[in-house]
N, C-alpha and C. Protein backbone atom coordinates (compact mmCIF):
# COMPACT_ATOMS: atom_id res chain seq x y z
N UNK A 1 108.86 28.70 103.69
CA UNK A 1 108.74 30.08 103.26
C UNK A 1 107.48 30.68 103.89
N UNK A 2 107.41 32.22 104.51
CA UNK A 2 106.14 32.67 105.31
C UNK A 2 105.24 32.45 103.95
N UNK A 3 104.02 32.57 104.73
CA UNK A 3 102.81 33.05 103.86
C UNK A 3 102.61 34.20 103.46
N UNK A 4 102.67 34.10 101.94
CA UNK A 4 102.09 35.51 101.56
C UNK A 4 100.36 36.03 101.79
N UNK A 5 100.62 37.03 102.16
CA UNK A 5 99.39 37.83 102.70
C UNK A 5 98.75 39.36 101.90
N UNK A 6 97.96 39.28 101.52
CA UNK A 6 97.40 40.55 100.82
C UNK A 6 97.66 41.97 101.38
N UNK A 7 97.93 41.55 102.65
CA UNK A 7 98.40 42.90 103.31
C UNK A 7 99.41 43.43 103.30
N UNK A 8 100.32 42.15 102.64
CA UNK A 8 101.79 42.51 102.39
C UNK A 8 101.87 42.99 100.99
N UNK A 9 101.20 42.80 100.09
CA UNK A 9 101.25 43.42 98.42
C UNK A 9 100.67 45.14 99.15
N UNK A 10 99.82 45.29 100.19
CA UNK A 10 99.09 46.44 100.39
C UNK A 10 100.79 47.54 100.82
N UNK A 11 100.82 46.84 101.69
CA UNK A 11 101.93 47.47 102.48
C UNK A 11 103.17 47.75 101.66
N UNK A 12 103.56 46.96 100.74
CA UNK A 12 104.71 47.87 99.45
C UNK A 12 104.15 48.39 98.77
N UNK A 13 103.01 48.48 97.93
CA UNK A 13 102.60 49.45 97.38
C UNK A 13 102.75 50.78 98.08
N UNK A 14 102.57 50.89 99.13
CA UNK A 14 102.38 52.02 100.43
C UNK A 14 103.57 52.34 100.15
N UNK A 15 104.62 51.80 100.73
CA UNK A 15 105.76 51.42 100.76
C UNK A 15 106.80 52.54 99.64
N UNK A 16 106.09 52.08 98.46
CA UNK A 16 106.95 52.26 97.23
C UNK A 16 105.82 53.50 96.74
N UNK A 17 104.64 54.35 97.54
CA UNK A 17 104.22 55.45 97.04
C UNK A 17 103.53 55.32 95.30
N UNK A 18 103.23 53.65 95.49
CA UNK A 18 102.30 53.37 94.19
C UNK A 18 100.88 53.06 94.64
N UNK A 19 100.09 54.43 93.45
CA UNK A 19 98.65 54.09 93.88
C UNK A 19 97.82 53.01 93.15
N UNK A 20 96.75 51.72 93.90
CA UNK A 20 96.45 50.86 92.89
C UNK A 20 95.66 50.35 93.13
N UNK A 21 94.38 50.18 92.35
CA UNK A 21 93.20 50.24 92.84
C UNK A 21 92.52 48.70 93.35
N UNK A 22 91.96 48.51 93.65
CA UNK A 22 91.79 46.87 94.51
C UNK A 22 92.09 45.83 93.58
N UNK A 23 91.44 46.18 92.25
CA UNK A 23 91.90 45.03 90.97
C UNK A 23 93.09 44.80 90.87
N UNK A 24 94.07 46.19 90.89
CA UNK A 24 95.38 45.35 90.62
C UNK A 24 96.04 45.05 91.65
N UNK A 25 95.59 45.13 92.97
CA UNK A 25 96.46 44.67 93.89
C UNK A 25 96.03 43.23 94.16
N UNK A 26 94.52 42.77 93.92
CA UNK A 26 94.39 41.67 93.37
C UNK A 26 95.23 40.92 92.63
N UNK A 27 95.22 41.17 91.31
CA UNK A 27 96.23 41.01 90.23
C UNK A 27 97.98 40.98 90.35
N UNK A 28 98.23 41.92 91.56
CA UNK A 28 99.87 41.67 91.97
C UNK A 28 99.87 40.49 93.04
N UNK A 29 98.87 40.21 93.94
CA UNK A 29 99.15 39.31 95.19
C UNK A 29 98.75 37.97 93.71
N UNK A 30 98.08 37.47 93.03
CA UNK A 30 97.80 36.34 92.08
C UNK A 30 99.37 36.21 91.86
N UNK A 31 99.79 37.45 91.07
CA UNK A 31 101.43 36.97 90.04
C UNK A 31 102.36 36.82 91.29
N UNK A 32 102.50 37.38 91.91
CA UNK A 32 103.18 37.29 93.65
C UNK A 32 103.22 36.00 93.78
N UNK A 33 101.90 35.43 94.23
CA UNK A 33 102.21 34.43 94.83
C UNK A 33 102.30 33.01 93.61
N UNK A 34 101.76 33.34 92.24
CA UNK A 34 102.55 32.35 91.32
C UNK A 34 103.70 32.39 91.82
N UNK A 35 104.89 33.28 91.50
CA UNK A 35 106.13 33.62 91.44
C UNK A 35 107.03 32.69 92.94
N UNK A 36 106.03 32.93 94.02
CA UNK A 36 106.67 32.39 95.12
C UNK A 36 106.31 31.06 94.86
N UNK A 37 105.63 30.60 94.08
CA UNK A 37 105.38 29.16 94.12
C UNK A 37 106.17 28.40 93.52
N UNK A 38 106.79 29.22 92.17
CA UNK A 38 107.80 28.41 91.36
C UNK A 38 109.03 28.60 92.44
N UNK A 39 109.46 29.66 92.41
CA UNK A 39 110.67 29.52 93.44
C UNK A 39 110.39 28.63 94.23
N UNK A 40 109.55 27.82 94.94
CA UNK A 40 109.42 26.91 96.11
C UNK A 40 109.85 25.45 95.31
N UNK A 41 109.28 25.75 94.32
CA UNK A 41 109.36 24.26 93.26
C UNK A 41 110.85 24.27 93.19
N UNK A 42 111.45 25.70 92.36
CA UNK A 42 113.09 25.49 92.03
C UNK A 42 113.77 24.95 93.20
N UNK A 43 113.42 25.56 94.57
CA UNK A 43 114.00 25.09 95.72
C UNK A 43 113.84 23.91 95.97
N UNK A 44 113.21 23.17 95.50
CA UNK A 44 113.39 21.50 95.86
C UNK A 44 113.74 20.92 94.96
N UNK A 45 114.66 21.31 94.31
CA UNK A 45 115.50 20.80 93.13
C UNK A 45 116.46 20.31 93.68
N UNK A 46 117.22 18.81 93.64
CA UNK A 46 118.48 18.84 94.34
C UNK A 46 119.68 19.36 93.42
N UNK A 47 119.76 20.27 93.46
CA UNK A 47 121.33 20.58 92.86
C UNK A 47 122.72 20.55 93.59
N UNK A 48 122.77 19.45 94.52
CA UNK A 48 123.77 19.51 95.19
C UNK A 48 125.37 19.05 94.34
N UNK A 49 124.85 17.88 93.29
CA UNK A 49 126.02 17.34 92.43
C UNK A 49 126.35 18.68 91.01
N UNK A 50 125.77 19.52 91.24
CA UNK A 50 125.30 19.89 89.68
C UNK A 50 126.48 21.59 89.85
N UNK A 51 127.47 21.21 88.99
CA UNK A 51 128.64 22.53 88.87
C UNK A 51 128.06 23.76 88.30
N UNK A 52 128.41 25.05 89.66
CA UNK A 52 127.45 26.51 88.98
C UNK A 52 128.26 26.87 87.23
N UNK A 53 127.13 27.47 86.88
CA UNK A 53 126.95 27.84 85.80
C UNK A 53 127.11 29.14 85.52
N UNK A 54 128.33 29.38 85.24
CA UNK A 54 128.91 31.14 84.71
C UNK A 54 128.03 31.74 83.60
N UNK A 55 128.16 30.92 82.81
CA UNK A 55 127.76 31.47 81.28
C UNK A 55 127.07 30.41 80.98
N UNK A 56 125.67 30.86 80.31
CA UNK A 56 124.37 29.77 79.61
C UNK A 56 124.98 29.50 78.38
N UNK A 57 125.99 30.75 77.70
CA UNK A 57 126.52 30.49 76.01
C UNK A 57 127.10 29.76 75.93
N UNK A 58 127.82 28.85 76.21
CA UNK A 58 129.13 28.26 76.26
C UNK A 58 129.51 28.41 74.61
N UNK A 59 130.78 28.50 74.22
CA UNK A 59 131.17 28.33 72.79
C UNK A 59 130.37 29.31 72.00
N UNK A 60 129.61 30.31 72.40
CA UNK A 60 128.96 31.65 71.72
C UNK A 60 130.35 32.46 71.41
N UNK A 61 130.20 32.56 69.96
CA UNK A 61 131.21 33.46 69.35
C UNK A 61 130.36 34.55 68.86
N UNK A 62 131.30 35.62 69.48
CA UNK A 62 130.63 37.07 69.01
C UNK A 62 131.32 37.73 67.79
N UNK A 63 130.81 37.56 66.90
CA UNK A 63 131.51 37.80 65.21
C UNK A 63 131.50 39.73 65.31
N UNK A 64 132.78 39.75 65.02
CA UNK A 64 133.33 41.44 64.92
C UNK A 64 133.56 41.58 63.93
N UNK A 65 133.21 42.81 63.36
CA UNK A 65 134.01 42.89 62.03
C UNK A 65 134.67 44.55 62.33
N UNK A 66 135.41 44.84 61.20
CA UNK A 66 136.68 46.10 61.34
C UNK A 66 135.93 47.22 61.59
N UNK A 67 136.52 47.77 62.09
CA UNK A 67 135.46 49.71 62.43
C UNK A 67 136.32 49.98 61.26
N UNK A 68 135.12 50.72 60.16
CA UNK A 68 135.97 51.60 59.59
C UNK A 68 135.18 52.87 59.89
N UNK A 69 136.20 53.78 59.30
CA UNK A 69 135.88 55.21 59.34
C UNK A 69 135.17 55.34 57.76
N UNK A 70 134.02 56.30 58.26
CA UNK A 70 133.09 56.80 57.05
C UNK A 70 133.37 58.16 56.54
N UNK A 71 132.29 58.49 56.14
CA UNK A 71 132.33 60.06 55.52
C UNK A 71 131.10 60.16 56.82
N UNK A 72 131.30 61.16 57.49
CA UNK A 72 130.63 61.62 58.23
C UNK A 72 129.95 63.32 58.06
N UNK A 73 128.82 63.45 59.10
CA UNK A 73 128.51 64.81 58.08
C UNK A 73 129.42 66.07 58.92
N UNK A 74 129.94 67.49 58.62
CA UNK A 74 130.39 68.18 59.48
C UNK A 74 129.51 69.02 60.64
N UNK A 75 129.79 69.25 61.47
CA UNK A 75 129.34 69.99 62.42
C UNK A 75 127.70 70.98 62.03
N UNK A 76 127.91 71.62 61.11
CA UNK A 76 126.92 72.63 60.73
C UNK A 76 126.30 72.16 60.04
N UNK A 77 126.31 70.89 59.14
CA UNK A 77 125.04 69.96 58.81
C UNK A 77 124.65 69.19 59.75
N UNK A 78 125.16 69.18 60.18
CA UNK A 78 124.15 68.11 61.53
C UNK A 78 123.57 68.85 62.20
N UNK A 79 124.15 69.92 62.78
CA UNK A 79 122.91 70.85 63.65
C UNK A 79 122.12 71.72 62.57
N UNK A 80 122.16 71.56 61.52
CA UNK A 80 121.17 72.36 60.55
C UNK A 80 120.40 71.38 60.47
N UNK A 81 120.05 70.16 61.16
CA UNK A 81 118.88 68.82 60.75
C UNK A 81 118.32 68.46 62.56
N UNK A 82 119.18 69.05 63.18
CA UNK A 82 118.12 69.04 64.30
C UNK A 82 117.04 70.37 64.59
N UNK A 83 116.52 69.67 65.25
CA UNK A 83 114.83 70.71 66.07
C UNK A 83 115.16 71.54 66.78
N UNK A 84 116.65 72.14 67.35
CA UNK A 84 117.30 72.69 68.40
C UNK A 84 118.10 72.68 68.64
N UNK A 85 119.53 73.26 68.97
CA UNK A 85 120.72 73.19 69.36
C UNK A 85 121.06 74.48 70.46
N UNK A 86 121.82 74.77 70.91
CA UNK A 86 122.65 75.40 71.49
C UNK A 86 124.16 75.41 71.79
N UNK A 87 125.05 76.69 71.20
CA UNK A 87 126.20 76.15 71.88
C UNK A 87 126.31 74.83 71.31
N UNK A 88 126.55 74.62 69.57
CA UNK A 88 126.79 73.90 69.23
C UNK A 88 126.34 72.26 69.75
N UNK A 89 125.61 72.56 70.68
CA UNK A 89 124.96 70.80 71.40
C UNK A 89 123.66 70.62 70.72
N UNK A 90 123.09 69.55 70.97
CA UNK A 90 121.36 69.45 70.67
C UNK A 90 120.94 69.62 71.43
N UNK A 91 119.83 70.00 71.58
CA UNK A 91 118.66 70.58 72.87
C UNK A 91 117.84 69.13 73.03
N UNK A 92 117.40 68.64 73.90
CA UNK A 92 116.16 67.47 74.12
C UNK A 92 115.51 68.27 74.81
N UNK A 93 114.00 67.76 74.76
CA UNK A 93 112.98 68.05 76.14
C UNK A 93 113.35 67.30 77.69
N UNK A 94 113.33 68.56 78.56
CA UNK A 94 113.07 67.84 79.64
C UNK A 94 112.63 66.74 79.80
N UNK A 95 113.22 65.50 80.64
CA UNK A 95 112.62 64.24 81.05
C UNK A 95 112.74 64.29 82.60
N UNK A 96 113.41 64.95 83.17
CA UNK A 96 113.57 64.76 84.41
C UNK A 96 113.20 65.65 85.24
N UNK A 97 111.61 66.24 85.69
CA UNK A 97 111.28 67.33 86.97
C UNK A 97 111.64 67.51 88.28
N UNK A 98 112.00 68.34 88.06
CA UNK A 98 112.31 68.42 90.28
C UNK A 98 110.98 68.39 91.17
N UNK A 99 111.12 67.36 91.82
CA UNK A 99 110.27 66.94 92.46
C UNK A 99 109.86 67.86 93.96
């Protein structure tokens, strides 16, 4: 596997338009290159005899029980308990700016 290089944590940050000040790019090339180290370890695992693995649950039963129908509230109590509506919808705050 190449060597990881500090210039390469520099260069995606760049990359990916994240600003970060010498500590944490410190701090990302450290967990970086932990991370590449275990993967190097997993990779010398022989798993050549060993059948892939679909599902970690095996025999996990997912317990359902019946939908029932409730008393629900009507239309004009529910928007009489929100902060905002319109046009019968709820209003949220913006989360998403045009950039």
């Amino acid at each position: 596997m190449p060597e990881l290089k500090r210039e390469t944590i520099v260069h995606l940050t760049e990359l990916s338009c994240i600003d970060c000040t010498e500590d944490e790019i410190e701090r990302f090339f450290t967990q970086i290159h932990k991370m590449v180290a275990h993967f190097e370890q997993l990779a010398a695992i022989d798993t050549e005899n060993v059948p892939p693995c679909h599902q970690v649950s095996e025999g996990l039963i997912c317990p359902m029980r019946e939908d029932v129908v409730a008393n629900t509230l009507d239309t004009k109590t529910f928007l009489d308990n929100v902060p905002s509506h319109i046009g019968g919808l709820v209003r949220v705050p913006t989360v998403i700016q045009n950039v």
